[in-house]
PDB file of N, CA and C in Angstrom:
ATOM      1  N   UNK A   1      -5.249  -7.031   8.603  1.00  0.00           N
ATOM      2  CA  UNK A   1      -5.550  -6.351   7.345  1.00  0.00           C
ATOM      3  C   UNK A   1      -4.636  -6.824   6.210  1.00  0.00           C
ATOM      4  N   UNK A   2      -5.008  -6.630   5.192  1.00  0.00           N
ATOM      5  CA  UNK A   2      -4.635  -6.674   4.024  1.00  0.00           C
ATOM      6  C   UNK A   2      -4.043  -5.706   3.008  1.00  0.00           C
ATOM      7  N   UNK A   3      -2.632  -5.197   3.144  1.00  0.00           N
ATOM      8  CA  UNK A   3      -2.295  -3.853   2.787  1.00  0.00           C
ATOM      9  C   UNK A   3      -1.556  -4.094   1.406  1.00  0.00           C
ATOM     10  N   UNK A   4      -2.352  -3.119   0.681  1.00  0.00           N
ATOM     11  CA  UNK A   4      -1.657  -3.524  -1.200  1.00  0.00           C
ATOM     12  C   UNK A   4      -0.989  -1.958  -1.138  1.00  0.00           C
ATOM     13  N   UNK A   5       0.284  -2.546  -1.430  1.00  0.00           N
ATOM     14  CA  UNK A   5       1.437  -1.243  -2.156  1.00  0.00           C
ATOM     15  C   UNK A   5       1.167  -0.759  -3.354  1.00  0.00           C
ATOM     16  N   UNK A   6       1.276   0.455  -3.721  1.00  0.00           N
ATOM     17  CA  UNK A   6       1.163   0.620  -5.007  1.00  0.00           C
ATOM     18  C   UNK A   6       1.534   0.267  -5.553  1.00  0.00           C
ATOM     19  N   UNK A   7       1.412   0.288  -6.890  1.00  0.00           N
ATOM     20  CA  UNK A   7       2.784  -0.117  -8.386  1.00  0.00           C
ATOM     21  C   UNK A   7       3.279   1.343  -8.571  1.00  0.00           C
ATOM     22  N   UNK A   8       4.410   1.392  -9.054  1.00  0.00           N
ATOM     23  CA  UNK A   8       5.715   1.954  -9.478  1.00  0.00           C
ATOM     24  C   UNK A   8       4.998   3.280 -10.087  1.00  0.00           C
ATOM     25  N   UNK A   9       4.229   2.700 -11.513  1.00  0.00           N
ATOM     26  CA  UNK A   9       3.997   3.676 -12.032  1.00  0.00           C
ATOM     27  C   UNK A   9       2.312   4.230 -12.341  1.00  0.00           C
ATOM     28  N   UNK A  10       1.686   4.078 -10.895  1.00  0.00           N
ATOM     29  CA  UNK A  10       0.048   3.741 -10.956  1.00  0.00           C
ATOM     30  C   UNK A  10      -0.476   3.905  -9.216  1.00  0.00           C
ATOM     31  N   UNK A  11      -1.609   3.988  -8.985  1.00  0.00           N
ATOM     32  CA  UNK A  11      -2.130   4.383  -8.004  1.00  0.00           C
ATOM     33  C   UNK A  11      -2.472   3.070  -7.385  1.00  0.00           C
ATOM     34  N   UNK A  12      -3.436   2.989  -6.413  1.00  0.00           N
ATOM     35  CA  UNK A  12      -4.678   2.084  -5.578  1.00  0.00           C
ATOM     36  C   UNK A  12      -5.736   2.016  -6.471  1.00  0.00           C
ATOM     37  N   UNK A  13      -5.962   2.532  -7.097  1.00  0.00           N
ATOM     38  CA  UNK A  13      -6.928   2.215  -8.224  1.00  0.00           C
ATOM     39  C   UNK A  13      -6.881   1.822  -9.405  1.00  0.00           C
ATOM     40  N   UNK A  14      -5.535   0.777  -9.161  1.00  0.00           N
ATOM     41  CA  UNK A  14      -5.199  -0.564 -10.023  1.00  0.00           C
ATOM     42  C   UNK A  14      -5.753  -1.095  -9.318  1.00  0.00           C
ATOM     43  N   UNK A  15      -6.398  -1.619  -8.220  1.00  0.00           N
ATOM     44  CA  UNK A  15      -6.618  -2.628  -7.426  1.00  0.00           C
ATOM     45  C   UNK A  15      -8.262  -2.568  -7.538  1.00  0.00           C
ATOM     46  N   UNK A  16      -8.722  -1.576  -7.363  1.00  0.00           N
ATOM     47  CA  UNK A  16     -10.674  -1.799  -7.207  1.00  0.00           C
ATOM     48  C   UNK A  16     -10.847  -2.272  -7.987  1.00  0.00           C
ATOM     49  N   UNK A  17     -10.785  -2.455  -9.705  1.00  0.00           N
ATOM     50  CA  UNK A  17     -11.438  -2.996 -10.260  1.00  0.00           C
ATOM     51  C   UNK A  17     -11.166  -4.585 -10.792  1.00  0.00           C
ATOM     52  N   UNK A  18      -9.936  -4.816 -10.171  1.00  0.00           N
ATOM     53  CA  UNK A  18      -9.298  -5.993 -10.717  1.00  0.00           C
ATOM     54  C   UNK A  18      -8.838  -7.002  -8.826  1.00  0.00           C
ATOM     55  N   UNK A  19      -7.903  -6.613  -8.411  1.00  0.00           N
ATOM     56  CA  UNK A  19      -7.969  -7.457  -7.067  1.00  0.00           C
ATOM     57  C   UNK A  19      -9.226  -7.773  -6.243  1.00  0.00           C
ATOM     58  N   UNK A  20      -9.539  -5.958  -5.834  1.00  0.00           N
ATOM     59  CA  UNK A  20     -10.538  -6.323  -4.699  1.00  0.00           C
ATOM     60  C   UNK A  20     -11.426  -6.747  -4.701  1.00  0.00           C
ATOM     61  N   UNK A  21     -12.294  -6.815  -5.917  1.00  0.00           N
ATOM     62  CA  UNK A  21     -13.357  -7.505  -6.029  1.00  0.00           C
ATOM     63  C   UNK A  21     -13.115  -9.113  -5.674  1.00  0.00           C
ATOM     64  N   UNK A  22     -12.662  -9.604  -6.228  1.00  0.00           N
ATOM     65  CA  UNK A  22     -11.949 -11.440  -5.885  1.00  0.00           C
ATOM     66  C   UNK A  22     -11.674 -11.650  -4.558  1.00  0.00           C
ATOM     67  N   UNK A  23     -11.707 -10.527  -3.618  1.00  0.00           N
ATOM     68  CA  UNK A  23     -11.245 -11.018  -2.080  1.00  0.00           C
ATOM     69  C   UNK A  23     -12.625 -11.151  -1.441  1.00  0.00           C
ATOM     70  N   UNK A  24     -12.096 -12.027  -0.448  1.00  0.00           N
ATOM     71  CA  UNK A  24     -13.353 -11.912   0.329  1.00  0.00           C
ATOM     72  C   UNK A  24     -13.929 -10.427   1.515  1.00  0.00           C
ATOM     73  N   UNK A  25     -15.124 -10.822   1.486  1.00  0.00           N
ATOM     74  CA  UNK A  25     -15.610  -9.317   2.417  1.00  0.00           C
ATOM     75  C   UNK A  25     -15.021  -9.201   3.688  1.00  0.00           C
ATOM     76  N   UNK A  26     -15.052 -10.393   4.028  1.00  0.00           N
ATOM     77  CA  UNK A  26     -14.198 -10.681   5.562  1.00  0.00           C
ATOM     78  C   UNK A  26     -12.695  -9.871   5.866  1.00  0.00           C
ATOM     79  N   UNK A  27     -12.316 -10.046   4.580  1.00  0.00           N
ATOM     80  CA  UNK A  27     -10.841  -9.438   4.698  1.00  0.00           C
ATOM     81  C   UNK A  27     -10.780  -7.854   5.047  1.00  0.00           C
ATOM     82  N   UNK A  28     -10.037  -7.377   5.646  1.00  0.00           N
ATOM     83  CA  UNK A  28     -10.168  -5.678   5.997  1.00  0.00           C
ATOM     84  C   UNK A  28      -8.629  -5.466   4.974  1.00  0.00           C
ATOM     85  N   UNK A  29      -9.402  -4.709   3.624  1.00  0.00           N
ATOM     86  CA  UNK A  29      -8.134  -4.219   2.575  1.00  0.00           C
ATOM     87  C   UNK A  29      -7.757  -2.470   2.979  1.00  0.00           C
ATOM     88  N   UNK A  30      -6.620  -2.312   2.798  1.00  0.00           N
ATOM     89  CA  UNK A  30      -5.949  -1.244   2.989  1.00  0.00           C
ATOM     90  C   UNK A  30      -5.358  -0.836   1.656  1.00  0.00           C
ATOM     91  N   UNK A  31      -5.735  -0.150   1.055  1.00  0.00           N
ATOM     92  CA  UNK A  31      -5.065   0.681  -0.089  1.00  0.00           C
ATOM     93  C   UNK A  31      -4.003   1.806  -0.110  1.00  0.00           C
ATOM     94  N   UNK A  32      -3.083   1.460  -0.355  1.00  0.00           N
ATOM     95  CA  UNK A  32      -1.857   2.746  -0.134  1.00  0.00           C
ATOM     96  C   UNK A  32      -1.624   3.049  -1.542  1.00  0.00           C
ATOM     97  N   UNK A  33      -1.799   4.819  -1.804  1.00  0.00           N
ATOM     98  CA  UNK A  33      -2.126   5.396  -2.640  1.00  0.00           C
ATOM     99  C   UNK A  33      -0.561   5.534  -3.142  1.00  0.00           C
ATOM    100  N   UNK A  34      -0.027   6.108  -4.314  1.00  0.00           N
ATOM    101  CA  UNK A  34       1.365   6.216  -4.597  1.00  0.00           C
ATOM    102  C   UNK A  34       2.357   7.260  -4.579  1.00  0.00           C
ATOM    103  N   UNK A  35       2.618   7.788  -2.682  1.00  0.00           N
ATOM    104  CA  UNK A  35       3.069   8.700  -2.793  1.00  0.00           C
ATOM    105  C   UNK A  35       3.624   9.558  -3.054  1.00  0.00           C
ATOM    106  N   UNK A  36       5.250   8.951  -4.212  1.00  0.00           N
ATOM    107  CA  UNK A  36       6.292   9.089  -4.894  1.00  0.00           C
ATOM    108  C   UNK A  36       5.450  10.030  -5.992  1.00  0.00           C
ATOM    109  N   UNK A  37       4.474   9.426  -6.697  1.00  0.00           N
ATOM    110  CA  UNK A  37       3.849   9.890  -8.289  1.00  0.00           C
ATOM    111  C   UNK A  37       3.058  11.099  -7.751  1.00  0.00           C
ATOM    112  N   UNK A  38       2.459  10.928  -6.811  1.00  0.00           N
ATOM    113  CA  UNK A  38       1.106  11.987  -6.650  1.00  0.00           C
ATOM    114  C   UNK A  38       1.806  13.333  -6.011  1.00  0.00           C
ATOM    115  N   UNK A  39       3.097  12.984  -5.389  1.00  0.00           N
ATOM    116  CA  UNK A  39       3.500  14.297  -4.085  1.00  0.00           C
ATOM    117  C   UNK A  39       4.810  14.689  -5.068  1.00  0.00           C
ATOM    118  N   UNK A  40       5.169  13.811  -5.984  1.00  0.00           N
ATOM    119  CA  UNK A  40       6.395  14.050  -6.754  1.00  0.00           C
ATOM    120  C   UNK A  40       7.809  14.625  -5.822  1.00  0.00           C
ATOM    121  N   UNK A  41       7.577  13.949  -5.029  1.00  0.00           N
ATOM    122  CA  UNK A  41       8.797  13.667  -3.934  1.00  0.00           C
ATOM    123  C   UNK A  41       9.710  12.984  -4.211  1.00  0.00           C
ATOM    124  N   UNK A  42      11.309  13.293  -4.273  1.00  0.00           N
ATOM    125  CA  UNK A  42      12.272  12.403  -4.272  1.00  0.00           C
ATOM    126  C   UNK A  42      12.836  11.647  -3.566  1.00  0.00           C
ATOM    127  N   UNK A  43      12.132  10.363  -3.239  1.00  0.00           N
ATOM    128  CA  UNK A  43      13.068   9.781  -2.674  1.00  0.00           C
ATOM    129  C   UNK A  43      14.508   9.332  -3.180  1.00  0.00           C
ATOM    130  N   UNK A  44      15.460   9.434  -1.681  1.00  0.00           N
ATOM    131  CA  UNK A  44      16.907   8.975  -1.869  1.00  0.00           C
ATOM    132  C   UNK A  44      17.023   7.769  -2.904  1.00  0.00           C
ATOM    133  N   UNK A  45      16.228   6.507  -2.299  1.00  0.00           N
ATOM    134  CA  UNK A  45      16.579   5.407  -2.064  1.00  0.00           C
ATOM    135  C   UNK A  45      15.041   4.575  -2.113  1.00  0.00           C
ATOM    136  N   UNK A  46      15.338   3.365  -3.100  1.00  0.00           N
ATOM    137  CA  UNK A  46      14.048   2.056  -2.326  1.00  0.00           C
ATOM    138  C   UNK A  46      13.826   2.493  -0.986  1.00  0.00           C
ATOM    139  N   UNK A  47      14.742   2.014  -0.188  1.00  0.00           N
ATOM    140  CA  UNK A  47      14.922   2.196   0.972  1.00  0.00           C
ATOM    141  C   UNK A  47      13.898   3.441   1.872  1.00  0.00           C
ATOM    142  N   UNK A  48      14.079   4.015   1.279  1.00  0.00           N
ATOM    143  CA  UNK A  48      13.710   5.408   1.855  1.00  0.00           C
ATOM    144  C   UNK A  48      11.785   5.329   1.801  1.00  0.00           C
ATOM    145  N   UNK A  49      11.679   5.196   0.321  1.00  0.00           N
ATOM    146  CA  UNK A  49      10.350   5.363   0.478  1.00  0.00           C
ATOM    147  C   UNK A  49       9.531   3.858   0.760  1.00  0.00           C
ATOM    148  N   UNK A  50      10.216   3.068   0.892  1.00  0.00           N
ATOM    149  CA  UNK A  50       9.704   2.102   1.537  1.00  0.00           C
ATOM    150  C   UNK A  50       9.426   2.092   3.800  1.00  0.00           C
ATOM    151  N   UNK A  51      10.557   2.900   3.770  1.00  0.00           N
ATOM    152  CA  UNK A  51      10.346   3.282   5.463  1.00  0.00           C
ATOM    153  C   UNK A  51       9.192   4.231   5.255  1.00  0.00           C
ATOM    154  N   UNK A  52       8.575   5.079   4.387  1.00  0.00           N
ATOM    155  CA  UNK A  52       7.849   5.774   4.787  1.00  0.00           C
ATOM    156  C   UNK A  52       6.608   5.391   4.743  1.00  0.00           C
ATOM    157  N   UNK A  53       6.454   3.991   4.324  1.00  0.00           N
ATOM    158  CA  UNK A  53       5.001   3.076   3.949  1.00  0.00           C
ATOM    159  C   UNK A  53       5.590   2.350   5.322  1.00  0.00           C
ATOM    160  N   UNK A  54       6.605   1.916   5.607  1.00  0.00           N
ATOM    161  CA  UNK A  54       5.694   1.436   7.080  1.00  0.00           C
ATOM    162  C   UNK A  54       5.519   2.550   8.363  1.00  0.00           C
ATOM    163  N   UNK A  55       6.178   3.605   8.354  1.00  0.00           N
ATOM    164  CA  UNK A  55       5.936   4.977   9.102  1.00  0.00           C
ATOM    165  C   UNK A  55       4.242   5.384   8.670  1.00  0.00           C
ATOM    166  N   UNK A  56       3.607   5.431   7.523  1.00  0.00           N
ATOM    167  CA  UNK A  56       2.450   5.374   7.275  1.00  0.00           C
ATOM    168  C   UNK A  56       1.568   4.454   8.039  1.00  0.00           C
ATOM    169  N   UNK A  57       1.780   3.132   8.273  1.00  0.00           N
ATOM    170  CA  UNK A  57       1.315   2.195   8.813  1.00  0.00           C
ATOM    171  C   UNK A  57       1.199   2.388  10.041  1.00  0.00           C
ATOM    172  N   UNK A  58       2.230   2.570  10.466  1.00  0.00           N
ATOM    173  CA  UNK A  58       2.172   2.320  12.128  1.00  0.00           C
ATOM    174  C   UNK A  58       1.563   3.501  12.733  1.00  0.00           C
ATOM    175  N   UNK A  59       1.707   5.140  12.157  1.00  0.00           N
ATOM    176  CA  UNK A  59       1.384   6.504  12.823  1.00  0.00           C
ATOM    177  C   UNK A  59      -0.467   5.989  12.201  1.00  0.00           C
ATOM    178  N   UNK A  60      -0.900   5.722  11.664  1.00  0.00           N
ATOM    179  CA  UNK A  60      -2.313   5.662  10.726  1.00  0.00           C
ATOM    180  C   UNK A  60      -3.078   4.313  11.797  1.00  0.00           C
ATOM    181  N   UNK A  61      -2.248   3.559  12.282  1.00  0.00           N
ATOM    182  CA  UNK A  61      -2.711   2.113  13.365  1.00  0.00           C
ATOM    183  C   UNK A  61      -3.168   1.514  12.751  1.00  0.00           C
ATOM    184  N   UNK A  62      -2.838   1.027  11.018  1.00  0.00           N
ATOM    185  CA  UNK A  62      -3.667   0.288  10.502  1.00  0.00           C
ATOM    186  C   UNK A  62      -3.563  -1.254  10.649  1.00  0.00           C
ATOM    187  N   UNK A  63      -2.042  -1.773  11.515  1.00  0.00           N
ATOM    188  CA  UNK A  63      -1.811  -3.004  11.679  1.00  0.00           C
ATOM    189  C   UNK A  63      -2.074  -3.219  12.909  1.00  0.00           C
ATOM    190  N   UNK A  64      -3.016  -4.005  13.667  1.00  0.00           N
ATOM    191  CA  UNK A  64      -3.073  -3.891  15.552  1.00  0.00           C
ATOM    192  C   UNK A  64      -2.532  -5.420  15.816  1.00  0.00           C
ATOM    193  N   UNK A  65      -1.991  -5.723  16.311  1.00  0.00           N
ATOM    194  CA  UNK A  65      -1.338  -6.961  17.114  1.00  0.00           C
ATOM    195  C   UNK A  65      -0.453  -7.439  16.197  1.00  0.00           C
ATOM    196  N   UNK A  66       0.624  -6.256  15.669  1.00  0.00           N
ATOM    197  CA  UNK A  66       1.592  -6.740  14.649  1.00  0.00           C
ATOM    198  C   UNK A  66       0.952  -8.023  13.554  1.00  0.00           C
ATOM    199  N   UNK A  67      -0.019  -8.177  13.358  1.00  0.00           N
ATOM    200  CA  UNK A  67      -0.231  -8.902  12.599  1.00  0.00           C
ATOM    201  C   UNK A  67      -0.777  -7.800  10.995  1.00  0.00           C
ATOM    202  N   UNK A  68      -0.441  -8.543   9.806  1.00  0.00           N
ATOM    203  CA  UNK A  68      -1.259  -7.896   8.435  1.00  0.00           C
ATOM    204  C   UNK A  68      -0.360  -8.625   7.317  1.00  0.00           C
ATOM    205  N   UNK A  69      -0.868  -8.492   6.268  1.00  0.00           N
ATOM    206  CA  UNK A  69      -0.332  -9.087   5.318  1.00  0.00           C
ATOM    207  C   UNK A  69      -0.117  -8.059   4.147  1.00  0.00           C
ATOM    208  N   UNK A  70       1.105  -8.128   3.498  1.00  0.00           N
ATOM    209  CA  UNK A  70       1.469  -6.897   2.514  1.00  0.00           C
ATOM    210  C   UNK A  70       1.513  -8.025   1.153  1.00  0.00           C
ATOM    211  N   UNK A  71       1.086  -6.796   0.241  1.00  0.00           N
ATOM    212  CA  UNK A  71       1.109  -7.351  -1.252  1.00  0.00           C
ATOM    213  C   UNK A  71       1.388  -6.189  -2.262  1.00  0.00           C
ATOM    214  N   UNK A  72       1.175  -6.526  -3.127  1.00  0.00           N
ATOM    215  CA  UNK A  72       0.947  -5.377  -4.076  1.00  0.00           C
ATOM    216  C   UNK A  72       1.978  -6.044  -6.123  1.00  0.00           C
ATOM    217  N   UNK A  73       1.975  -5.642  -6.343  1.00  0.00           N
ATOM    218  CA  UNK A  73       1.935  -5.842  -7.637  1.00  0.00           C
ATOM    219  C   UNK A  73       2.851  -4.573  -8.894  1.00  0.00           C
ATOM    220  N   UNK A  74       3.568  -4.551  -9.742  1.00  0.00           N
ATOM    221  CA  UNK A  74       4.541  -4.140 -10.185  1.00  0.00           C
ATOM    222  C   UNK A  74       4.636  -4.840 -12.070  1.00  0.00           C
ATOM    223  N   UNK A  75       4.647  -3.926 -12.804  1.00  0.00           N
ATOM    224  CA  UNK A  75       5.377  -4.026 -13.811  1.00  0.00           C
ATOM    225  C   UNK A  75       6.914  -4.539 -14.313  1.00  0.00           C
TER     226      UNK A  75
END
């Protein structure tokens, strides 16, 4: 799969109308919504809410044979 991080200050729906269209169908995309903005949770640390996007990943099984590719995009 193909897993896009949010941006900083913006959702997964920076991505439908501008990335995903340009990928191919073949690809299996994963959208991770922006938990920080939407749950207004503090994270400590980068750190912190970055463990909780791959704790998302792995409890959700969206990567199977350790394989996937991460992206995402930032101001």
């Amino acid at each position: 799969p193909f897993i896009l991080l949010p941006p900083g200050d913006g959702g997964s729906e920076s991505y439908v109308g501008t990335l995903c269209p340009r990928l191919s169908q073949e690809i299996k995309i994963v959208l991770l919504d922006n938990y920080y903005l939407k749950q207004k949770q503090d994270f400590k640390s980068f750190q912190a809410l970055a463990s909780y996007y791959v704790d998302l990943i792995i409890e959700q099984k969206i990567v199977l044979e350790n394989k996937c590719f991460l992206g995402g995009w930032s101001m």
